[in-house]
N, C-alpha and C. Protein backbone atom coordinates (compact mmCIF):
# COMPACT_ATOMS: atom_id res chain seq x y z
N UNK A 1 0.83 -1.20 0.00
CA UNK A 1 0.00 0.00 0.00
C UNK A 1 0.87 1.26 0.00
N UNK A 2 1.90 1.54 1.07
CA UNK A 2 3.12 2.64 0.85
C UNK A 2 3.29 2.84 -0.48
N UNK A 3 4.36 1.33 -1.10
CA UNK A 3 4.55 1.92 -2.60
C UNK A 3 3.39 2.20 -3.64
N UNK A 4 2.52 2.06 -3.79
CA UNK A 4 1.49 3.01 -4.31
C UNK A 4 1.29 3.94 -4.37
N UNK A 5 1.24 4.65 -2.84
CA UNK A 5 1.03 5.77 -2.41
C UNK A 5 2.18 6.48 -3.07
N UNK A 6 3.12 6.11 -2.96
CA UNK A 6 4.62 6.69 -3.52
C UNK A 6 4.69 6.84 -4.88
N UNK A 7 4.32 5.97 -5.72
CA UNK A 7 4.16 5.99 -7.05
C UNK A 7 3.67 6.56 -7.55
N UNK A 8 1.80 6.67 -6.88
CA UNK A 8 1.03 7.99 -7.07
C UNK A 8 1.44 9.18 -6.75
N UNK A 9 2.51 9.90 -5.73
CA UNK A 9 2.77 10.42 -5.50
C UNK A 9 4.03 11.45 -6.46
N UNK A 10 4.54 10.50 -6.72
CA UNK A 10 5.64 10.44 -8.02
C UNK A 10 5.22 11.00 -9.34
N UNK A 11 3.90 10.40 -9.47
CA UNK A 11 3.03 10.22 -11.19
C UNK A 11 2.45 11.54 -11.26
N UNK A 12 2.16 12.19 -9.72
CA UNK A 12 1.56 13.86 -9.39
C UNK A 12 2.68 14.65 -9.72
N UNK A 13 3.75 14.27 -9.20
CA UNK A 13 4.77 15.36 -9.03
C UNK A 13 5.31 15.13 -10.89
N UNK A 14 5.31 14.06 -11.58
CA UNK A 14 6.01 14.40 -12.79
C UNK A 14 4.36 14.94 -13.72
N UNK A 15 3.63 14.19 -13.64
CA UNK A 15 2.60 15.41 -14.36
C UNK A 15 2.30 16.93 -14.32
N UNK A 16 2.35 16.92 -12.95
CA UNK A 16 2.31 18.55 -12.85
C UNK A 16 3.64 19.53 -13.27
N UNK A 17 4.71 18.56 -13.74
CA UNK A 17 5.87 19.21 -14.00
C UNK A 17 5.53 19.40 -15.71
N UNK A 18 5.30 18.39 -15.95
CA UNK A 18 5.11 18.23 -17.50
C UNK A 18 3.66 19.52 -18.06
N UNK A 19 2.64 19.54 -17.05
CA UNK A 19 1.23 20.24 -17.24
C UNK A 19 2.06 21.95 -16.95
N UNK A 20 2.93 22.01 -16.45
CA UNK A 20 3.51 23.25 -15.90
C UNK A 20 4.53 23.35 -17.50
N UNK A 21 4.86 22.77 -17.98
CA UNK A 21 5.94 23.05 -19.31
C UNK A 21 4.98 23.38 -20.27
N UNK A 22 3.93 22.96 -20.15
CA UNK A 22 3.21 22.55 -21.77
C UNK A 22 1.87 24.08 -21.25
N UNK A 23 1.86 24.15 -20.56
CA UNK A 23 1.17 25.07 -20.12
C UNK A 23 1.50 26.78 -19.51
N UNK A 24 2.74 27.28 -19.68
CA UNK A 24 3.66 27.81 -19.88
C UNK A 24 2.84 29.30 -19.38
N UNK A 25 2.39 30.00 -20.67
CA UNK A 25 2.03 31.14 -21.54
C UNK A 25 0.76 31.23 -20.34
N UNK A 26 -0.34 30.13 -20.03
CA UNK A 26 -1.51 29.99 -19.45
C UNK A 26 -1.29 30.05 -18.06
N UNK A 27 -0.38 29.60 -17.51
CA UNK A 27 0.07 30.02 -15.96
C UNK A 27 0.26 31.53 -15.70
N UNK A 28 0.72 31.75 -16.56
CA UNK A 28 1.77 33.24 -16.57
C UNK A 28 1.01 34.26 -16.33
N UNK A 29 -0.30 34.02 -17.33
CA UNK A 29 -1.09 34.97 -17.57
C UNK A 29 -2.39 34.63 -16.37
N UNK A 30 -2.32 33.62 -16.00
CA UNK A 30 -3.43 33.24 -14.64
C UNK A 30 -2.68 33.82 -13.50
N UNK A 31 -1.30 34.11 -13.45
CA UNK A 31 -0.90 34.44 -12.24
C UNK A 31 -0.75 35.39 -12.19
N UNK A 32 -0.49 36.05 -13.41
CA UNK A 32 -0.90 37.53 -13.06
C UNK A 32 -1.90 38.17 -12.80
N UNK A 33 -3.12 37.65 -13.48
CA UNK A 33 -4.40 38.16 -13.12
C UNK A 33 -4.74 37.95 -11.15
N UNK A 34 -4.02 37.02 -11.23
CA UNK A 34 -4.34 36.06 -9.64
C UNK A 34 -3.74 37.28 -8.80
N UNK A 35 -2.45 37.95 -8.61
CA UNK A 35 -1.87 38.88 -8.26
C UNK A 35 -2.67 40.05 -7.96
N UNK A 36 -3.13 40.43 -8.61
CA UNK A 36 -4.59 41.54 -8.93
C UNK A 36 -5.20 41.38 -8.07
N UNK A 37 -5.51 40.36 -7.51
CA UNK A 37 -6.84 40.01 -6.88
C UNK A 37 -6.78 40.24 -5.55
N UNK A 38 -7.77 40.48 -4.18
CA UNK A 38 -7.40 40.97 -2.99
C UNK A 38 -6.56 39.98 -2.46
N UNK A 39 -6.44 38.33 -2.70
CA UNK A 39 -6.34 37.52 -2.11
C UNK A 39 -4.59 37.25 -2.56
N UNK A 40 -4.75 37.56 -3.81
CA UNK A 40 -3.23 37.36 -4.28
C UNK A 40 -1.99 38.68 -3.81
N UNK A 41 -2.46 39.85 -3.70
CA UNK A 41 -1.67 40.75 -3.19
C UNK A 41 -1.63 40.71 -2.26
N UNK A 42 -2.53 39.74 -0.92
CA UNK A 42 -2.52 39.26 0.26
C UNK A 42 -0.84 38.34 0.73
N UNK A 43 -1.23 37.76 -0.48
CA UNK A 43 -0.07 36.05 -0.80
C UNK A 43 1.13 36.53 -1.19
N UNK A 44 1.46 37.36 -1.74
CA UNK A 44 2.72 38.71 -2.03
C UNK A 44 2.62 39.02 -0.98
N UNK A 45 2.19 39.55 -0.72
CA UNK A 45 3.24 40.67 1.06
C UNK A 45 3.45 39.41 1.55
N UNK A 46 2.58 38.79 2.38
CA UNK A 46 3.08 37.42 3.17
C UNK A 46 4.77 37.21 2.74
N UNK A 47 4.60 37.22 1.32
CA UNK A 47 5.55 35.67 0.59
C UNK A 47 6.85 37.20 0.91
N UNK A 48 6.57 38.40 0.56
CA UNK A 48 7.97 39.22 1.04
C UNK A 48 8.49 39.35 1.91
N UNK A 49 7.18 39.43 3.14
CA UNK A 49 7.74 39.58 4.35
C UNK A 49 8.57 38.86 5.00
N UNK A 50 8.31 37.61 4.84
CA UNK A 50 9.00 36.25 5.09
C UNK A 50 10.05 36.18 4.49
N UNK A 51 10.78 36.76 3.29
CA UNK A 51 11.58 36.58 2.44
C UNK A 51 12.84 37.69 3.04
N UNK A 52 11.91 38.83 4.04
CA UNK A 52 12.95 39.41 4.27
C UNK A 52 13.03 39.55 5.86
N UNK A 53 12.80 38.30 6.11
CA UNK A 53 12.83 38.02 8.08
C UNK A 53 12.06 38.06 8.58
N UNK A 54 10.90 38.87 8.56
CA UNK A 54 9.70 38.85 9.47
C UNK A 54 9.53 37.55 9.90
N UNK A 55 9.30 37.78 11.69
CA UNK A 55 8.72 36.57 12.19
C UNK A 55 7.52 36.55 12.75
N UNK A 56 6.51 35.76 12.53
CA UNK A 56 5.32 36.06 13.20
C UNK A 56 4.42 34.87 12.97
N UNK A 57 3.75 34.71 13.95
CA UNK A 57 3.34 33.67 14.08
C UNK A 57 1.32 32.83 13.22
N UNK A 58 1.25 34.80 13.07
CA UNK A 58 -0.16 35.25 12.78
C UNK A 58 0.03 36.02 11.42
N UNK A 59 0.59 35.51 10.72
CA UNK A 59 0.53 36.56 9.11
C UNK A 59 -0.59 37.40 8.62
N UNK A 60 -2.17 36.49 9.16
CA UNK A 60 -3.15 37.04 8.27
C UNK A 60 -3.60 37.93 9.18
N UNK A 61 -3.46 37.80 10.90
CA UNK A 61 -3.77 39.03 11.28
C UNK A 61 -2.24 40.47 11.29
N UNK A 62 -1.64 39.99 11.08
CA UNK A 62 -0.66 41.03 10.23
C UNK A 62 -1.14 41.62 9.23
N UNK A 63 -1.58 41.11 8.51
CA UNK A 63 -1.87 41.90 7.33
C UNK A 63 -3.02 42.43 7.09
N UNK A 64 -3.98 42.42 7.97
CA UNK A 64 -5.33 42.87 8.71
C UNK A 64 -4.97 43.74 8.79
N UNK A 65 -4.29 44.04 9.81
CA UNK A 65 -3.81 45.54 10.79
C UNK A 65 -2.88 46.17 9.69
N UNK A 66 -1.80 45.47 8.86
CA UNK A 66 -1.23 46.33 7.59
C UNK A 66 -2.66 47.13 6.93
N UNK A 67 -2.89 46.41 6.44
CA UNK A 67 -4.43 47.40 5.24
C UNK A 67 -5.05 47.91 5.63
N UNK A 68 -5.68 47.77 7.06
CA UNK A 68 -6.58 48.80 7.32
C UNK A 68 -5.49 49.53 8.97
N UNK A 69 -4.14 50.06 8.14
CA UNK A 69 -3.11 51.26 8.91
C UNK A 69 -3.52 52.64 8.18
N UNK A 70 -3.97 53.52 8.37
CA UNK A 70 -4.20 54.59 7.29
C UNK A 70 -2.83 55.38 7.69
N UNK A 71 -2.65 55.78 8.67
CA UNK A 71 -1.75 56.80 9.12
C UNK A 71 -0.52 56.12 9.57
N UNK A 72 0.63 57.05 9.00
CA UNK A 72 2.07 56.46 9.87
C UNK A 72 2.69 56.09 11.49
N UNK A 73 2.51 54.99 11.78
CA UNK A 73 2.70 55.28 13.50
C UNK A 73 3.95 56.37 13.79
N UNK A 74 4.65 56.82 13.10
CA UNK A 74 5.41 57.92 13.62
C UNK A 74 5.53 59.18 13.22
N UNK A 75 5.10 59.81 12.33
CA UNK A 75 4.71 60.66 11.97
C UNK A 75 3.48 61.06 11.27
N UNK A 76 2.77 60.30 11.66
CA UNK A 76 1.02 60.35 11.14
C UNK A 76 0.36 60.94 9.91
N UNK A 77 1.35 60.62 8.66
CA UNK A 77 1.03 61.07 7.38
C UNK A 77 -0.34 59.91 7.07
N UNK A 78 -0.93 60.25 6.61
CA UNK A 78 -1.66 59.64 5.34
C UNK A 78 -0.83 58.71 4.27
N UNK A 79 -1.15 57.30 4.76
CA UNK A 79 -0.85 56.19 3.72
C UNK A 79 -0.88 55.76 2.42
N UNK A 80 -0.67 55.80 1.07
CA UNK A 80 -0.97 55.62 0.04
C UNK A 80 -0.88 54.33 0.19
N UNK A 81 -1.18 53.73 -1.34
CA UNK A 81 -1.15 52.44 -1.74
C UNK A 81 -0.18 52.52 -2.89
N UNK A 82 0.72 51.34 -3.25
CA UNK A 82 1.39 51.76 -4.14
C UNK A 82 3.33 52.27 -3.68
N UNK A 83 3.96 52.83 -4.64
CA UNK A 83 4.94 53.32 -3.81
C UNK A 83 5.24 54.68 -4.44
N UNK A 84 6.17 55.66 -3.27
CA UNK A 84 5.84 56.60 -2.73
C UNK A 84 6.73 57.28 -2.03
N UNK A 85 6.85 58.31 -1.46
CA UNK A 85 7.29 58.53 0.00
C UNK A 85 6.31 58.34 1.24
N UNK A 86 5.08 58.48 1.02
CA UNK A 86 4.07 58.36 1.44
C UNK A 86 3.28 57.09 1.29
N UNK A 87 4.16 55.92 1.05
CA UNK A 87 3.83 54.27 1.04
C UNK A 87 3.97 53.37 2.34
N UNK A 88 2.69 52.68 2.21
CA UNK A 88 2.53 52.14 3.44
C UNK A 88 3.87 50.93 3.37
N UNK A 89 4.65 50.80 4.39
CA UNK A 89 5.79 49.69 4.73
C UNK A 89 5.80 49.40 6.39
N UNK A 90 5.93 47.90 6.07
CA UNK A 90 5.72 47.20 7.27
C UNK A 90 7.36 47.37 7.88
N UNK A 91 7.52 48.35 9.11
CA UNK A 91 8.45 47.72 9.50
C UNK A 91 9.14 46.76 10.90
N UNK A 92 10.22 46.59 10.37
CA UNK A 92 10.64 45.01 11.60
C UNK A 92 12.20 45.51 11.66
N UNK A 93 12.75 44.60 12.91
CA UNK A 93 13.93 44.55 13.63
C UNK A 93 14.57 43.80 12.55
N UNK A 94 15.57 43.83 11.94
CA UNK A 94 16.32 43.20 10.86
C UNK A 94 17.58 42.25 11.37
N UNK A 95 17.38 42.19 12.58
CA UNK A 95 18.19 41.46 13.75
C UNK A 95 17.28 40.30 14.25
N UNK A 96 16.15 40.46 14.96
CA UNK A 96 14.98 39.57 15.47
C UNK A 96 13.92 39.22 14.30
N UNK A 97 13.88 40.04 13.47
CA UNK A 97 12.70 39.51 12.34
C UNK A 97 11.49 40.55 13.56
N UNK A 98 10.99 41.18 14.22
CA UNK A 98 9.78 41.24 15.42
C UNK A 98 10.10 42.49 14.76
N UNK A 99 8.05 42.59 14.40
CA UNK A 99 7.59 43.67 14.06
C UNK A 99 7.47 45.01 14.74
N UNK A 100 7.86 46.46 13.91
CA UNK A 100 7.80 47.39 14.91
C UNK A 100 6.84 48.41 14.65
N UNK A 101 6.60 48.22 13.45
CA UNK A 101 5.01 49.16 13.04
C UNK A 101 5.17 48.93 11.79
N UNK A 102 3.78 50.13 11.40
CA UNK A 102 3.28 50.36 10.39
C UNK A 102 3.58 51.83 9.57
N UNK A 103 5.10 52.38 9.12
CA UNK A 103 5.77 53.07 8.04
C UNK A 103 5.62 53.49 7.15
N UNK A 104 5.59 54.97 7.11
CA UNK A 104 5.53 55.77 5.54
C UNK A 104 7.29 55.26 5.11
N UNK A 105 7.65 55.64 4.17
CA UNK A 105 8.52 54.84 3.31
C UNK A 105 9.91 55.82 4.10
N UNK A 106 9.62 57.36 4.16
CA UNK A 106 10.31 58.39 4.77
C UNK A 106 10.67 57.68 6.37
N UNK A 107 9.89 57.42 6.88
CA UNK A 107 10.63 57.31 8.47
C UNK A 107 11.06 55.82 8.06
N UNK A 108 10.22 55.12 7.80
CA UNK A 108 10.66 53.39 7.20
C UNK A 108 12.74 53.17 6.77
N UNK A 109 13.07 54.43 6.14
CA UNK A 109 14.35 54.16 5.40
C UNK A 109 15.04 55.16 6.85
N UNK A 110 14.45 56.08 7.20
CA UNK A 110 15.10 57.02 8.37
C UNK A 110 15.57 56.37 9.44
N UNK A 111 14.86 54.84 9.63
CA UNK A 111 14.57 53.60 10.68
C UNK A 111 14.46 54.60 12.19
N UNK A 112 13.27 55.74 12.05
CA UNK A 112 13.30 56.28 13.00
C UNK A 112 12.79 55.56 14.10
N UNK A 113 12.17 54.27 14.32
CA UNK A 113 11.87 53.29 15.59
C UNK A 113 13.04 52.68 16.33
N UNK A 114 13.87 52.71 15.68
CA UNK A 114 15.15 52.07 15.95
C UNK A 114 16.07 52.82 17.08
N UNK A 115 16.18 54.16 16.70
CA UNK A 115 16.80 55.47 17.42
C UNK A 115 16.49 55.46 18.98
């Protein structure tokens, strides 16, 4: 019963490699649209944050409290979307990965939490 399971397991992993070659042009263009979507620009920040240390144990309520941040916790500008000087950025301890707020792009690079 194992080797079955394994075989099937095997027969998934080389089809979907083969359905991923032959299907190329149709991914590309599904994942970009997918990106667009609230759920996929959700799956991006996650997939950055993580990429650049953040540790946390609760991503989706992270990113709750990211989107609905309007104002800078340190100098209380008005948040855009997008980038900016006036772009919302999550920032963190680049030592611990542990989040320290919610950053216009200006104090974010100033690392005025840090001071």
């Amino acid at each position: 019963m194992v080797y079955k399971m394994e075989r099937k397991k095997e027969y998934n992993k080389q089809y979907q490699k083969k359905w991923r070659e032959n299907n190329k042009s149709h991914k590309k263009e599904y994942d970009k649209e997918y990106l667009k979507t609230d759920q996929g620009k959700k799956i991006r920040h996650i997939a950055i944050w993580k990429h650049r240390g953040v540790i946390n144990d609760d991503f989706d309520t992270v990113y709750d409290i990211y989107i609905n941040t309007h104002t800078c916790d340190y100098c209380k500008v008005f948040l855009i979307e997008g980038r900016g000087t006036n772009s919302r950025n999550l920032d963190h301890d680049h030592n611990t990965g542990e989040i320290r707020g919610i950053l216009c792009m200006n104090c974010n690079l100033n690392d005025v939490l840090n001071k």
